[in-house]
Protein backbone atom coordinates (compact mmCIF):
# COMPACT_ATOMS: atom_id res chain seq x y z
CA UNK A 1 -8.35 -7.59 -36.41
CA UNK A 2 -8.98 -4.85 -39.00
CA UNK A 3 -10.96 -1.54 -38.36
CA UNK A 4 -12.82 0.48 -41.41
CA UNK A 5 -14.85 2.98 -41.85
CA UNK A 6 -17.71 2.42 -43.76
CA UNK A 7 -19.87 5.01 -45.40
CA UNK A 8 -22.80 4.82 -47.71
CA UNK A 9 -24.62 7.24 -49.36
CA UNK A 10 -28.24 5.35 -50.86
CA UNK A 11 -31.31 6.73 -51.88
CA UNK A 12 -34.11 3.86 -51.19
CA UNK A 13 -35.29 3.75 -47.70
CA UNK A 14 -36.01 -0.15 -47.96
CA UNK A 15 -32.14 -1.04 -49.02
CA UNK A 16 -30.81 1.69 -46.61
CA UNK A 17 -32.35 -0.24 -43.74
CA UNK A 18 -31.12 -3.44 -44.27
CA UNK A 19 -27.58 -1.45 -45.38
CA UNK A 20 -27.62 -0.32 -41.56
CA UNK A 21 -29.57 -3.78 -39.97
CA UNK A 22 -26.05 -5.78 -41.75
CA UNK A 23 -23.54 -3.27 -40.91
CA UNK A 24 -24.66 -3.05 -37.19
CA UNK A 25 -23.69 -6.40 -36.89
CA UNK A 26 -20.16 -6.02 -37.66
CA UNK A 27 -19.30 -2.52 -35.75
CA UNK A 28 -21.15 0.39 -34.36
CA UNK A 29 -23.43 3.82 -36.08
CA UNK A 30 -21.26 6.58 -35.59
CA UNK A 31 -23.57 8.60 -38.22
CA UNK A 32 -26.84 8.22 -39.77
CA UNK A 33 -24.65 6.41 -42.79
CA UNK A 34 -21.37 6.04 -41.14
CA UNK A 35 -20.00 2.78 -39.17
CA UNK A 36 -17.07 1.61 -37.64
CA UNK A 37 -16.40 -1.59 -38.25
CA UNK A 38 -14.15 -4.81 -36.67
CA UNK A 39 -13.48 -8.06 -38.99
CA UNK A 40 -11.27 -10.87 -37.96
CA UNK A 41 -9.58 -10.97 -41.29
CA UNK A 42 -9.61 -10.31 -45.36
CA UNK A 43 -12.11 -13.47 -45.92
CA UNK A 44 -14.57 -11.70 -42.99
CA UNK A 45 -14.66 -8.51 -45.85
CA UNK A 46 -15.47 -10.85 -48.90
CA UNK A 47 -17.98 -12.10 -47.13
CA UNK A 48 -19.57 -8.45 -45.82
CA UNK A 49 -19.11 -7.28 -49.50
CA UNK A 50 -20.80 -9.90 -51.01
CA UNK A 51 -23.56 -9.29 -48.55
CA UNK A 52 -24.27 -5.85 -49.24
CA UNK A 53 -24.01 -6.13 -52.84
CA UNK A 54 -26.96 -8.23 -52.68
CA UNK A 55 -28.59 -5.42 -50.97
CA UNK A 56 -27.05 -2.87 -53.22
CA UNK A 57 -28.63 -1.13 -56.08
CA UNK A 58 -27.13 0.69 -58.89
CA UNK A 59 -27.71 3.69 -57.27
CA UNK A 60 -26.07 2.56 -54.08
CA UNK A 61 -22.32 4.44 -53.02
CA UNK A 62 -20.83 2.59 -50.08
CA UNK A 63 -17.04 3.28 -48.99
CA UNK A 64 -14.88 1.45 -46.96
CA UNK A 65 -11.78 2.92 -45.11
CA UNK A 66 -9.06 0.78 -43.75
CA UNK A 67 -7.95 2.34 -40.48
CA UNK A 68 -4.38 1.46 -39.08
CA UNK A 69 -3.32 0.37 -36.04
CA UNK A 70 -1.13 4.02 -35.99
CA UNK A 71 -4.06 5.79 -37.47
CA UNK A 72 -6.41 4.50 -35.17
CA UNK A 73 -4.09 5.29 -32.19
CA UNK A 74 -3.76 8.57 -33.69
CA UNK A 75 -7.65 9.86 -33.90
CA UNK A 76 -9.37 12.18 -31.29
CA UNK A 77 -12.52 14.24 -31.15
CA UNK A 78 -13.11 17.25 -31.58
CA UNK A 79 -12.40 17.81 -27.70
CA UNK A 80 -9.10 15.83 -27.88
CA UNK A 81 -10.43 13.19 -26.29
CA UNK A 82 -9.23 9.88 -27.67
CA UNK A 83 -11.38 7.18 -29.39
CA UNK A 84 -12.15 3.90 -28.17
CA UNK A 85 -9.12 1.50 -28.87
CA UNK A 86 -9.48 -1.85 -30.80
CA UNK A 87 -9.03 -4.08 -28.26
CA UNK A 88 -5.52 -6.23 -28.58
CA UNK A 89 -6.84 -9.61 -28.56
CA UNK A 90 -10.80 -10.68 -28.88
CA UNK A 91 -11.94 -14.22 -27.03
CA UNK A 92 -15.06 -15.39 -28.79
């Protein structure tokens, strides 16, 4: 399982909206244009990419950040409470 980060920054309301609609079905909002993300495996991204660059304009900026297992471990909020964990193994 691999976590990112995914931020976009996109000017047209129509392609933001389906930006968020795709994304929402891969991870969860944590901003208005951030979302954190779970894919199985490096052919799960392709696919993702591919999707939104159908969406995409040439205007659109969208960011992905790999997070590490350590990294991941690693973040808090701002209260020092930790994040939600990826979960070890996923049964689908």
């Amino acid at each position: 399982m691999q976590a990112y980060v995914v931020c976009y920054d996109v000017t047209k309301d129509k392609i933001r909206e389906r930006i968020a609609k795709t994304l929402k079905e891969y991870g969860d909002r944590i901003q208005y244009s951030v979302f954190e993300i779970s894919l199985k495996n490096q052919n799960e991204l392709d696919i993702l990419c591919n999707r939104l660059k159908n969406i995409a304009d040439e205007d659109t900026k969208i960011g992905f950040y790999r997070l590490c297992a350590n990294c991941r471990q690693d973040s808090r909020t701002l209260d020092g409470e930790r994040l939600a964990e990826m979960p070890a193994v996923v049964i689908l």
